[in-house]
C-alpha atoms as a PDB file:
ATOM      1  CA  UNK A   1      87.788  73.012 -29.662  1.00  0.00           C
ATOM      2  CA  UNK A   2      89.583  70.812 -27.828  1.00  0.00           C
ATOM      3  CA  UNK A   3      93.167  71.842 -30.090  1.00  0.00           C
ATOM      4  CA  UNK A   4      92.047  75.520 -30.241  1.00  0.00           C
ATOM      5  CA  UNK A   5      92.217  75.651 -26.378  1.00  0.00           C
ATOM      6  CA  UNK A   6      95.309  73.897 -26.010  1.00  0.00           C
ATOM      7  CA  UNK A   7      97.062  75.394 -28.341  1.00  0.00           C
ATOM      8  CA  UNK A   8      96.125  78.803 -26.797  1.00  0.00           C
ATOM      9  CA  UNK A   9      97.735  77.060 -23.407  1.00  0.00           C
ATOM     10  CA  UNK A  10     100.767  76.233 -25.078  1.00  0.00           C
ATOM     11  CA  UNK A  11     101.584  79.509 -27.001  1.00  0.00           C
ATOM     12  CA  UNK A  12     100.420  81.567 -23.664  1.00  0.00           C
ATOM     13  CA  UNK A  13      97.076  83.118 -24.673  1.00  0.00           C
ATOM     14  CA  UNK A  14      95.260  83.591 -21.727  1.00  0.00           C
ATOM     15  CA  UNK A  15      91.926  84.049 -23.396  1.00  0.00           C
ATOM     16  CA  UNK A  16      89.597  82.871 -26.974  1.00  0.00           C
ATOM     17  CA  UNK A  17      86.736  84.962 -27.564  1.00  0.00           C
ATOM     18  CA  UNK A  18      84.331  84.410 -30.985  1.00  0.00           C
ATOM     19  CA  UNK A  19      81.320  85.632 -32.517  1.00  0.00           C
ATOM     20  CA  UNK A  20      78.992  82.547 -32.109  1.00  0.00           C
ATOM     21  CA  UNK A  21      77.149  81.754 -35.293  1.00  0.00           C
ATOM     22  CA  UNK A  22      75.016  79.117 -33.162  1.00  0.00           C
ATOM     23  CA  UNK A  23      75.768  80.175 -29.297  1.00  0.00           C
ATOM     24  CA  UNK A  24      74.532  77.130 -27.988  1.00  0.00           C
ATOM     25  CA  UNK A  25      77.430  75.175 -28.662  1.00  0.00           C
ATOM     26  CA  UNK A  26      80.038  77.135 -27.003  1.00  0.00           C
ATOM     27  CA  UNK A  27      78.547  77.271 -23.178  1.00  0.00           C
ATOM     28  CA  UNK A  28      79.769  73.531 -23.046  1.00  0.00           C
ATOM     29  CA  UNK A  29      83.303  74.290 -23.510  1.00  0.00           C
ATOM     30  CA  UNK A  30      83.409  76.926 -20.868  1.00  0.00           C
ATOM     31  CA  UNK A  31      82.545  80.453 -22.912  1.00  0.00           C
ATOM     32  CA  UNK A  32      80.145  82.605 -21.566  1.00  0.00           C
ATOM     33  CA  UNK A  33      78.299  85.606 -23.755  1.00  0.00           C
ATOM     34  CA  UNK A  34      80.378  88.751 -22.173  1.00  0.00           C
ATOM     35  CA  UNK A  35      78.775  91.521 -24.366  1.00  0.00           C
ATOM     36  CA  UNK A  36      75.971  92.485 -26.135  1.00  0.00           C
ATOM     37  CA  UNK A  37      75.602  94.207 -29.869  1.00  0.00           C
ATOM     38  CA  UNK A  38      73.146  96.662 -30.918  1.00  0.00           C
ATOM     39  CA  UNK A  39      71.651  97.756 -34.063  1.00  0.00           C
ATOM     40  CA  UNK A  40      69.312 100.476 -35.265  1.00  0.00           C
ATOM     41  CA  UNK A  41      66.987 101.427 -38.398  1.00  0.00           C
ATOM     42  CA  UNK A  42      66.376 105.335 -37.790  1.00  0.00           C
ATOM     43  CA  UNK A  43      64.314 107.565 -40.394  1.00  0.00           C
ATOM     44  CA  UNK A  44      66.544 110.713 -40.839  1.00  0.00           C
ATOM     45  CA  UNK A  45      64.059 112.668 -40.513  1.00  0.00           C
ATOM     46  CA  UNK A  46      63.354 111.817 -36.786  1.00  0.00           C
ATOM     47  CA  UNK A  47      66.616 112.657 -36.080  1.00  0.00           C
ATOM     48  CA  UNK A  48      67.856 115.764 -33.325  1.00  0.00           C
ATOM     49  CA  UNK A  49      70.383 116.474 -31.221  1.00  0.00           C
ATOM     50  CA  UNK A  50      70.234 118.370 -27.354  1.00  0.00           C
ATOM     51  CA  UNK A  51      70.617 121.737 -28.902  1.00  0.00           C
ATOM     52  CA  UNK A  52      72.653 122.948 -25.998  1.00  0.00           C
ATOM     53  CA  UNK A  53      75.354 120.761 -26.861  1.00  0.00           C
ATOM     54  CA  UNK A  54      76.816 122.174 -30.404  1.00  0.00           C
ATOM     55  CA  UNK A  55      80.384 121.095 -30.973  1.00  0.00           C
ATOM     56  CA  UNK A  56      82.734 122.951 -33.026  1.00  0.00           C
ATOM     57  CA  UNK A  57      83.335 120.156 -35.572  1.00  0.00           C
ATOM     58  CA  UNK A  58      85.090 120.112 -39.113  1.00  0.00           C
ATOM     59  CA  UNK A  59      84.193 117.384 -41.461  1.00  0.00           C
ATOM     60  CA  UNK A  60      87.328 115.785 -43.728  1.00  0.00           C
ATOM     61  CA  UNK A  61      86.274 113.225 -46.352  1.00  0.00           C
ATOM     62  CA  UNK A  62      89.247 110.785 -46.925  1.00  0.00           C
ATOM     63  CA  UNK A  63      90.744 108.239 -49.584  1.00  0.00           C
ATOM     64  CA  UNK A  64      90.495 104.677 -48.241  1.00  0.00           C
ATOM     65  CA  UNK A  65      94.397 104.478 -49.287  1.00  0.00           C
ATOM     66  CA  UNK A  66      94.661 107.528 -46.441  1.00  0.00           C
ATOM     67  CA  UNK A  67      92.729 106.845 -44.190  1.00  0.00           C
ATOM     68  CA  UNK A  68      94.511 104.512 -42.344  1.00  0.00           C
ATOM     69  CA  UNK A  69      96.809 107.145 -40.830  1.00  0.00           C
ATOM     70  CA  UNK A  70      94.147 109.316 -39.205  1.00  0.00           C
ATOM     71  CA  UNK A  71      91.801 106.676 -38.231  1.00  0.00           C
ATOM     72  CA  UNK A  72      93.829 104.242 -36.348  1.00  0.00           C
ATOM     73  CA  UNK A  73      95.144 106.251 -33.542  1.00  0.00           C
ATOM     74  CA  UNK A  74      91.168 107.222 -32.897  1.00  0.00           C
ATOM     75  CA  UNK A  75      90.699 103.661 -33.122  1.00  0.00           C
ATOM     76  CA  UNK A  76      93.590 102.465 -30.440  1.00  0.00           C
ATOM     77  CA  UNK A  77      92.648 105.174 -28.260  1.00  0.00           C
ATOM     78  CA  UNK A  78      88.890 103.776 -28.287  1.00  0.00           C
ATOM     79  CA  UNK A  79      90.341 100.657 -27.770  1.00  0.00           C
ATOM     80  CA  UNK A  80      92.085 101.176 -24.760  1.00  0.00           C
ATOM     81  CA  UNK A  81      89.447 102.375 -23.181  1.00  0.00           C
ATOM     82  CA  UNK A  82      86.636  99.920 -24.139  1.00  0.00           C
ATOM     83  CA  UNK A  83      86.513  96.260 -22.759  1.00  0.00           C
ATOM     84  CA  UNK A  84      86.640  94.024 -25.481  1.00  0.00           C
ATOM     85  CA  UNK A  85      87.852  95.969 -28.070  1.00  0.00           C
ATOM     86  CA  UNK A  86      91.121  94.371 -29.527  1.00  0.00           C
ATOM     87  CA  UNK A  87      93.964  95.614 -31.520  1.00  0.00           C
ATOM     88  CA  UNK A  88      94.044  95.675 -35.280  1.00  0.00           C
ATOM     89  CA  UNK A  89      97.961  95.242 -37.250  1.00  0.00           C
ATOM     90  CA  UNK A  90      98.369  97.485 -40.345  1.00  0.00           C
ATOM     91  CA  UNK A  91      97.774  94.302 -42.202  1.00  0.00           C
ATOM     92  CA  UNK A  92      94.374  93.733 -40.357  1.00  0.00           C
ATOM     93  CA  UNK A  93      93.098  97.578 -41.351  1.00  0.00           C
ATOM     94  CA  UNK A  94      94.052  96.578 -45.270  1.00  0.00           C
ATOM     95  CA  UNK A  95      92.950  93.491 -45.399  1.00  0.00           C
ATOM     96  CA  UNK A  96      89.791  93.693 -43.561  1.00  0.00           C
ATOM     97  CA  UNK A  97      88.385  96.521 -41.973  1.00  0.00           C
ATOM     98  CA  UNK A  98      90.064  99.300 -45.361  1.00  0.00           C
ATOM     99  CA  UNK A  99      88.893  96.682 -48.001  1.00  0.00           C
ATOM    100  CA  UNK A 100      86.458  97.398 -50.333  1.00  0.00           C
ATOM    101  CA  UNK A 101      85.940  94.121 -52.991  1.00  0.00           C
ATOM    102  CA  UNK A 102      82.364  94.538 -54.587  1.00  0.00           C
ATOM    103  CA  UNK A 103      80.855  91.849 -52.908  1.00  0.00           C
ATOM    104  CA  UNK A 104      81.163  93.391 -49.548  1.00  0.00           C
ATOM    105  CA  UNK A 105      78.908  95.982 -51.220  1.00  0.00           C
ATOM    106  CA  UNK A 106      76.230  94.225 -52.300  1.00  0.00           C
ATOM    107  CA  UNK A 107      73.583  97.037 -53.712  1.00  0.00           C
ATOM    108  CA  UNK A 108      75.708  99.881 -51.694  1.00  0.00           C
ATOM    109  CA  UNK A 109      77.767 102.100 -53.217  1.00  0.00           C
ATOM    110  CA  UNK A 110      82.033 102.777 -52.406  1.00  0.00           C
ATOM    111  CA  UNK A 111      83.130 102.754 -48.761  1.00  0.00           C
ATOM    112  CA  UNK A 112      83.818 106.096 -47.324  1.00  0.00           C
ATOM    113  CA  UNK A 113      85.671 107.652 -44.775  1.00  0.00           C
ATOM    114  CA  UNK A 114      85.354 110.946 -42.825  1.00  0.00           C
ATOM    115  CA  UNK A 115      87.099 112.195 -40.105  1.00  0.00           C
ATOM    116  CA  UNK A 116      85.870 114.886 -37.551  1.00  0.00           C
ATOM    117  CA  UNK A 117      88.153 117.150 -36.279  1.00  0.00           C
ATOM    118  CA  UNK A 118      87.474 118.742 -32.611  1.00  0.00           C
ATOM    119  CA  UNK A 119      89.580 121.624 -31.454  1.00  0.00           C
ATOM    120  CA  UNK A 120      92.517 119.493 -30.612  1.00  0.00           C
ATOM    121  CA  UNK A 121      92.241 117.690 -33.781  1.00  0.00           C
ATOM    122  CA  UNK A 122      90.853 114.717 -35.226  1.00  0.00           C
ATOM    123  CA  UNK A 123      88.466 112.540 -32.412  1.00  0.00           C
ATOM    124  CA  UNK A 124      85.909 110.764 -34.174  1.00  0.00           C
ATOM    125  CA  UNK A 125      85.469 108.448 -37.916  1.00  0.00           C
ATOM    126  CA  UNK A 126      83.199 106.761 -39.813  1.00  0.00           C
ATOM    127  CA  UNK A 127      83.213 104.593 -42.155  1.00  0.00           C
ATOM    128  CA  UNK A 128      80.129 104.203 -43.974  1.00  0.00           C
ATOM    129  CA  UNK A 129      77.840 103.490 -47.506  1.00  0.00           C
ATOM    130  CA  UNK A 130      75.141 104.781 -49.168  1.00  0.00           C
ATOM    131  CA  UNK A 131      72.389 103.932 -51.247  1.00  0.00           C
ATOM    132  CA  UNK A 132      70.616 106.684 -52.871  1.00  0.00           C
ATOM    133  CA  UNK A 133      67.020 106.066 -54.099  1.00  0.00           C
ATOM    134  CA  UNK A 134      63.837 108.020 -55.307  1.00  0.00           C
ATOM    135  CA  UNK A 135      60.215 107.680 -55.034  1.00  0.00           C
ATOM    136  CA  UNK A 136      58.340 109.907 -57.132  1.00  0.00           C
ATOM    137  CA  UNK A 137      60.760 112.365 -56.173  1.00  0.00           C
ATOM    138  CA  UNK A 138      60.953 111.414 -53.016  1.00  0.00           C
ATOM    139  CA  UNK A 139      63.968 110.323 -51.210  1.00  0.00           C
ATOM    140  CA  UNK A 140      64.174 106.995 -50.269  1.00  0.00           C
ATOM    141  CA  UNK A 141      67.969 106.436 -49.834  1.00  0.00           C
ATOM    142  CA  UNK A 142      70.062 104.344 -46.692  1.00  0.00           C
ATOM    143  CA  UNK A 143      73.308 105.416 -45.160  1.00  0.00           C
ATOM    144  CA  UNK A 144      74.630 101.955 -44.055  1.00  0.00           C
ATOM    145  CA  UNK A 145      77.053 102.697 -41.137  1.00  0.00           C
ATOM    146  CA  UNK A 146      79.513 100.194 -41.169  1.00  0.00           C
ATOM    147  CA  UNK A 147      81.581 101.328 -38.368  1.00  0.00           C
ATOM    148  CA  UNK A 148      81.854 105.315 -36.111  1.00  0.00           C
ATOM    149  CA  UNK A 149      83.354 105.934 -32.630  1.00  0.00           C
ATOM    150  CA  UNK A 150      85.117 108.973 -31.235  1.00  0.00           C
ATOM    151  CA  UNK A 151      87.332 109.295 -28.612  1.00  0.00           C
ATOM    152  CA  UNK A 152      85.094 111.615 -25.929  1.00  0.00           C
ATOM    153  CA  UNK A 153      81.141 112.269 -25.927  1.00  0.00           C
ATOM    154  CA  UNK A 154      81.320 115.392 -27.697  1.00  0.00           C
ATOM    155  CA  UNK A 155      83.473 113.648 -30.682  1.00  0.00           C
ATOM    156  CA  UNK A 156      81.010 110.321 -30.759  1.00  0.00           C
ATOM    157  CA  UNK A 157      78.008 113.408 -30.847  1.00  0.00           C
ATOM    158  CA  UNK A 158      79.730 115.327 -34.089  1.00  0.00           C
ATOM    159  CA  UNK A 159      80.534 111.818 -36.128  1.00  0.00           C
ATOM    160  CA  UNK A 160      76.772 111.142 -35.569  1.00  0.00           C
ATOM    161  CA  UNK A 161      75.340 114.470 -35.947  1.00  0.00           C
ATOM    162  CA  UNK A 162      77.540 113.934 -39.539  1.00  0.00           C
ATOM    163  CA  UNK A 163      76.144 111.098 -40.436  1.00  0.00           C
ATOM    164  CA  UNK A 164      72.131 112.258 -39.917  1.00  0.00           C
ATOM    165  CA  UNK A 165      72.995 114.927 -41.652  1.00  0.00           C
ATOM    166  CA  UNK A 166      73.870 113.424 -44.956  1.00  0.00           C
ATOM    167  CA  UNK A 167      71.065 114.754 -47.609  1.00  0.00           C
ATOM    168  CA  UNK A 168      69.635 113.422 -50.557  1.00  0.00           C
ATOM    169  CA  UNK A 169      69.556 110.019 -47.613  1.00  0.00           C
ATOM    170  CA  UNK A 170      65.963 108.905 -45.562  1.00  0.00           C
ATOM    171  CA  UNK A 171      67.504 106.077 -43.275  1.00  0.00           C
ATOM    172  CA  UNK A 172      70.326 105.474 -41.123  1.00  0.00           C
ATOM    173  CA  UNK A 173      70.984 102.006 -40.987  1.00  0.00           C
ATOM    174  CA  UNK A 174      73.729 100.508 -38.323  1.00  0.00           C
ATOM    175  CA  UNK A 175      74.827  97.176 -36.098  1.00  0.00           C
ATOM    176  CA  UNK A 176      77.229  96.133 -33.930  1.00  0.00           C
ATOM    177  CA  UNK A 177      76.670  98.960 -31.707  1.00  0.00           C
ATOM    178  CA  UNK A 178      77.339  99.066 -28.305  1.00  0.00           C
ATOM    179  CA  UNK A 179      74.411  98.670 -26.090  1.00  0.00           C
ATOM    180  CA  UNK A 180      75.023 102.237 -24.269  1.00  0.00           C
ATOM    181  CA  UNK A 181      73.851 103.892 -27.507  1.00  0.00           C
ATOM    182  CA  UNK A 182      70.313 104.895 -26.889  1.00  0.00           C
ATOM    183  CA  UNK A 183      65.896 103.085 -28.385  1.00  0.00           C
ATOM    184  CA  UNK A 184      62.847 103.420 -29.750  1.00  0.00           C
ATOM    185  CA  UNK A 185      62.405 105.515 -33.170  1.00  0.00           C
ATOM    186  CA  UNK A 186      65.767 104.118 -33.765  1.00  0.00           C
ATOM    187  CA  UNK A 187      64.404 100.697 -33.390  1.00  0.00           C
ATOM    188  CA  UNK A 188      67.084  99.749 -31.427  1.00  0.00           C
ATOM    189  CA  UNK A 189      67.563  95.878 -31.090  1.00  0.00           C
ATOM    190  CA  UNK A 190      69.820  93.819 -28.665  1.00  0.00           C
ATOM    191  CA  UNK A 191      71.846  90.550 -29.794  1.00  0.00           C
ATOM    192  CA  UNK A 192      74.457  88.475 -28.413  1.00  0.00           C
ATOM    193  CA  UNK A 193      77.934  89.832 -28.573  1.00  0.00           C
ATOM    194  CA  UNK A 194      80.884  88.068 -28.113  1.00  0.00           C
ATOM    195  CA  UNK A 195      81.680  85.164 -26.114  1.00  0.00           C
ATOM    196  CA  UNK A 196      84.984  84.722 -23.967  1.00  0.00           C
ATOM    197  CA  UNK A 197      86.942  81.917 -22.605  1.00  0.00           C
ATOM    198  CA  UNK A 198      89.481  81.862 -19.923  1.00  0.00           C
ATOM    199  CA  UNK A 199      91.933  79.865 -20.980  1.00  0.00           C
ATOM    200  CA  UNK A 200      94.391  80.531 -18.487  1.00  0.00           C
ATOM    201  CA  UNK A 201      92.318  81.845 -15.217  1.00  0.00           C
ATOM    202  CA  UNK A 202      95.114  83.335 -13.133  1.00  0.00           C
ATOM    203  CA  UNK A 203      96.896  85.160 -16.022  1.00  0.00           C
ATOM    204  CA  UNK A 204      93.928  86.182 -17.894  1.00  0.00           C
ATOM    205  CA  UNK A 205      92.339  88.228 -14.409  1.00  0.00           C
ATOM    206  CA  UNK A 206      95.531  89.618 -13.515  1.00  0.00           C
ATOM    207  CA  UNK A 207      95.449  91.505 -17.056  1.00  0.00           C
ATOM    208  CA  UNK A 208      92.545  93.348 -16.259  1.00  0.00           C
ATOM    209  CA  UNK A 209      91.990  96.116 -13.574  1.00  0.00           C
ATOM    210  CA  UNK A 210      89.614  96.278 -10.739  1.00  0.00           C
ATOM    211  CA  UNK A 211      87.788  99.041  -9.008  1.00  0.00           C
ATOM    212  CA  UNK A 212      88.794  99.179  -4.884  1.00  0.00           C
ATOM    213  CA  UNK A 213      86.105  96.708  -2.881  1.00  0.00           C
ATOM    214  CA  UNK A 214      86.430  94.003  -0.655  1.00  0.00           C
ATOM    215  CA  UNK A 215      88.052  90.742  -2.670  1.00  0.00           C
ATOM    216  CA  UNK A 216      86.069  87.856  -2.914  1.00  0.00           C
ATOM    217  CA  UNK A 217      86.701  84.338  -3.190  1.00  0.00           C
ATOM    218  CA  UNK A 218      85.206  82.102  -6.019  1.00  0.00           C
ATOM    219  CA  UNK A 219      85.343  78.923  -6.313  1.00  0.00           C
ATOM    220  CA  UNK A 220      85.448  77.890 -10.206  1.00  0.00           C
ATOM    221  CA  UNK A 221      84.870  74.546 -11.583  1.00  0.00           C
ATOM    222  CA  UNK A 222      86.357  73.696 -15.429  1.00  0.00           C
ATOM    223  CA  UNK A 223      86.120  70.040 -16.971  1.00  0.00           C
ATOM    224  CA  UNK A 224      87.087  70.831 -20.305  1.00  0.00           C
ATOM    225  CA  UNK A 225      90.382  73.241 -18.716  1.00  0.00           C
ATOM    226  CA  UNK A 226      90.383  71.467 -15.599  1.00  0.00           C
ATOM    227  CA  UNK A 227      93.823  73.222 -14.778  1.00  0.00           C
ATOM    228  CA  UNK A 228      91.387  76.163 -13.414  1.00  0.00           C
ATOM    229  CA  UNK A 229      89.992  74.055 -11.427  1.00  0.00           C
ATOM    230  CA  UNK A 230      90.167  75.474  -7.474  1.00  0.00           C
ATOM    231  CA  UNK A 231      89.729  78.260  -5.285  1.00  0.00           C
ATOM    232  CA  UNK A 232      90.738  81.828  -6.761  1.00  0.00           C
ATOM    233  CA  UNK A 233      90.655  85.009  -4.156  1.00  0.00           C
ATOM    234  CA  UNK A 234      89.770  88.087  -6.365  1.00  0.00           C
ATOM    235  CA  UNK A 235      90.468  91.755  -5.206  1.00  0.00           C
ATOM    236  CA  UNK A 236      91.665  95.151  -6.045  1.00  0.00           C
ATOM    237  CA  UNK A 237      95.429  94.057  -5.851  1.00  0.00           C
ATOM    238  CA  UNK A 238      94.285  91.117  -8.395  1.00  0.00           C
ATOM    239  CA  UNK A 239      93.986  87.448  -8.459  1.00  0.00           C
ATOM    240  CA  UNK A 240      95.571  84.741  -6.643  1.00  0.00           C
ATOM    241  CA  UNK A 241      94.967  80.642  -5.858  1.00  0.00           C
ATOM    242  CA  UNK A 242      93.566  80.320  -2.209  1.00  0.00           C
ATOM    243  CA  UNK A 243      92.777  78.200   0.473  1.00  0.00           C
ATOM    244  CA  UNK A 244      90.610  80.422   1.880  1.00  0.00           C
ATOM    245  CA  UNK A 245      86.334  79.420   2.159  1.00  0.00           C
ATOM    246  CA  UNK A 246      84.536  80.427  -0.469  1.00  0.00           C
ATOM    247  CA  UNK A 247      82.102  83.114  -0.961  1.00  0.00           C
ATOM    248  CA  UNK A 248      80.907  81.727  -4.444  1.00  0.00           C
ATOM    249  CA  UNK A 249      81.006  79.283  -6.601  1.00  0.00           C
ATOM    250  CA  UNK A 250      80.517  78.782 -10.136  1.00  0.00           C
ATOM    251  CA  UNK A 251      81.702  77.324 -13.460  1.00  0.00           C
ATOM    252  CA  UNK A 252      84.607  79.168 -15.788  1.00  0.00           C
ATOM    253  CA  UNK A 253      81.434  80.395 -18.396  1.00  0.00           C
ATOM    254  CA  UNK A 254      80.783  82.612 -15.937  1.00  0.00           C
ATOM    255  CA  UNK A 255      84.080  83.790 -15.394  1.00  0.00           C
ATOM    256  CA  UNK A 256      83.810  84.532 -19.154  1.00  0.00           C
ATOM    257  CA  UNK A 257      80.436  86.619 -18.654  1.00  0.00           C
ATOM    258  CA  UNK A 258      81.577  88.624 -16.181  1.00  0.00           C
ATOM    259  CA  UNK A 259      85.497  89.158 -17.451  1.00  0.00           C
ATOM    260  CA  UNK A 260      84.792  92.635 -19.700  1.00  0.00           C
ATOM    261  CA  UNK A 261      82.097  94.180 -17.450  1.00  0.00           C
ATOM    262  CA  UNK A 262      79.282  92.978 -19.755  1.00  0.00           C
ATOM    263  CA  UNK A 263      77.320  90.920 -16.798  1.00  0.00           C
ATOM    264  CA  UNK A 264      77.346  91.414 -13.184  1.00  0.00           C
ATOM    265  CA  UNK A 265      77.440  88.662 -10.911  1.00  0.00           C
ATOM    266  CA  UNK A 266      74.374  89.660  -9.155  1.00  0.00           C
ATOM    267  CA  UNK A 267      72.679  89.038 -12.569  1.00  0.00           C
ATOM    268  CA  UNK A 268      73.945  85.730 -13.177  1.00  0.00           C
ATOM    269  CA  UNK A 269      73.262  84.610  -9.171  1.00  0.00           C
ATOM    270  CA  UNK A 270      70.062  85.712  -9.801  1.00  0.00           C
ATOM    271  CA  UNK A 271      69.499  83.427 -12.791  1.00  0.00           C
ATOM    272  CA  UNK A 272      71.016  80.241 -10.789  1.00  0.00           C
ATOM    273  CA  UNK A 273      74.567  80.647 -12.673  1.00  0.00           C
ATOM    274  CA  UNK A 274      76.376  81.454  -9.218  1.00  0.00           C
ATOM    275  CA  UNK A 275      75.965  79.597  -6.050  1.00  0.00           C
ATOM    276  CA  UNK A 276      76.216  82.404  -3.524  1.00  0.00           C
ATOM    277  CA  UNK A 277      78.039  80.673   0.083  1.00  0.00           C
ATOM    278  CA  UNK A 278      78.263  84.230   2.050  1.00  0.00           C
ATOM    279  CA  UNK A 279      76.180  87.350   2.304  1.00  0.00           C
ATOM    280  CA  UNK A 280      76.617  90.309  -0.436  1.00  0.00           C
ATOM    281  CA  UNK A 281      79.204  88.112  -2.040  1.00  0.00           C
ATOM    282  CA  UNK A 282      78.001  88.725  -5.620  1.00  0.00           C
ATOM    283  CA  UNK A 283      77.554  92.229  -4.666  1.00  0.00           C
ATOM    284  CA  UNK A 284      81.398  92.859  -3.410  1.00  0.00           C
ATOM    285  CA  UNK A 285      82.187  91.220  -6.716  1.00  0.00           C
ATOM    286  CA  UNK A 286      80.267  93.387  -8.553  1.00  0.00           C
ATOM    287  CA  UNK A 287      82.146  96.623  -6.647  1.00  0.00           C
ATOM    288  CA  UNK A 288      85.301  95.284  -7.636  1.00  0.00           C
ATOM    289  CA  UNK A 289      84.390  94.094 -11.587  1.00  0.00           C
ATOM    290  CA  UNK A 290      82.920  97.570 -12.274  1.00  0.00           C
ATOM    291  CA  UNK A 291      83.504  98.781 -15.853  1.00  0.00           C
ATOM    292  CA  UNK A 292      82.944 102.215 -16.895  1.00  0.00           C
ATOM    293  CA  UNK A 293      81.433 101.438 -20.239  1.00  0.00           C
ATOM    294  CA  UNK A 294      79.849  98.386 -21.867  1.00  0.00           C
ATOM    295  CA  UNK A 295      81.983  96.220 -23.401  1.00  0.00           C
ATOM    296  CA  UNK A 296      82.286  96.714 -26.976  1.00  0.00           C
ATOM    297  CA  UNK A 297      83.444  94.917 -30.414  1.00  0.00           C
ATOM    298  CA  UNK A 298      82.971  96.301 -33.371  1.00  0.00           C
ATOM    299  CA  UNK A 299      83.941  94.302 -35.879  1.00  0.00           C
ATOM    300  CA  UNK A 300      82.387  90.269 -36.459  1.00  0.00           C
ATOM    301  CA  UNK A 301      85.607  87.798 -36.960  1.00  0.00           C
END
């Protein structure tokens, strides 16, 4: 950890962020958990739709070797709009998310690909596999949703709607959801997301936006990246080193926690992770650290 995080410094990487196959480790070198993942296990049958919303929608199977072309841009756009999404190269769709090698399949069939098109084109894809079975005649087959998004309500509706509709299938099986999809006959369970680490404090906030609020002042301890160390004043113009008293303090984990939107800091006061020094202070944080959406990552690496 120790050469992970300074190399970071040295190449100019503000941030690390992981998938934590044992999260207790990684609090002690300054991560914090900034998201959450979902997953469900929905009978089809159980499945509907608010009949008053009814998208035009057209459905367009695709090639895995074409796929790339229409799915990416639906991707990036996601992307940009969704904390803790990242970019993927060409190479990265190929070689990871496009693959297909047998043992990814286990008793699943071929990965497939459709695309739905709105009225101003294609907005939402999924990428999916299924596993058709029989019971004394009786369906008994899994779509295993491996990844679906679209870039508005309506198109994340019509990729969904497709995939419950599906026949011949009697589950819906999916993970690494975001948590803003909705519970309980999808037996919808909550895990840890990702974790994030500022590596670099001052260039890592002023790459993300704020919502207007009165700035606040934390004060951030960091033994393991002690070059964070100090007072930081945090507002809707940014971030800057300060002088000023502070309003909190805290260590860089939850710096990390709060960085995509995934935790607010009235949360983590109230669990004893922020020392609050003036009135409201985690509150004015919280105005200005707004996110529209949960943060999201869809893909384990």
């Amino acid at each position: 950890m120790r050469a992970q995080l300074d190399a970071c410094r040295e190449r100019g990487e503000p941030l690390a962020y992981l998938w934590a196959a044992e999260d207790t480790i990684y609090d002690r070198f300054g991560y914090g958990l900034a998201s959450l993942s979902a997953e469900i296990d929905v009978q089809r049958d159980r499945s509907t739709f608010y009949k008053s919303v009814q998208p035009a929608v057209r459905a367009i199977l695709l090639s895995l070797k074409d796929a790339q072309a229409q799915i990416a841009p639906i991707y990036e756009r996601v992307a940009n709009a969704t904390p803790g999404m990242f970019a993927r190269t060409p190479d990265w769709w190929l070689a990871r998310t496009l693959a297909d090698p047998q043992w990814r399949r286990g008793n699943a069939g071929e990965l497939q690909c459709v695309v739905a098109e709105l009225d101003r084109g294609a907005a939402a894809y999924a990428l999916y596999r299924l596993t058709p079975g029989f019971d004394r005649g009786v369906q008994t087959g899994t779509i295993h949703v491996v990844e679906a998004m679209g870039t508005s309500p309506e198109a994340t509706l019509a990729i969904w709607r497709y995939l419950f509709d599906i026949d011949w299938m009697a589950r819906v099986t999916a993970s690494l959801l975001p948590v803003d999809h909705e519970p309980r006959r999808l037996r919808f369970t909550i895990r840890d997301g990702v974790w994030v680490r500022l590596v670099d404090l001052g260039a890592a906030f002023s790459a993300r936006s704020y919502a207007p609020g009165n700035p606040v002042v934390v004060e951030v301890s960091d033994e393991f990246c002690p070059w964070n160390n100090g007072r930081w004043w945090i507002g809707a113009d940014g971030i800057e080193r300060t002088a000023k008293p502070p309003d909190m303090r805290c260590s860089v984990g939850v710096l990390g926690s709060t960085y995509f939107g995934g935790f607010t800091w009235t949360r983590l006061s109230q669990a004893l992770r922020v020392e609050e020094l003036t009135p409201n202070a985690a509150e004015r944080a919280d105005a200005v650290f707004c996110s529209r959406s949960a943060p999201w990552c869809p893909e384990i690496f």
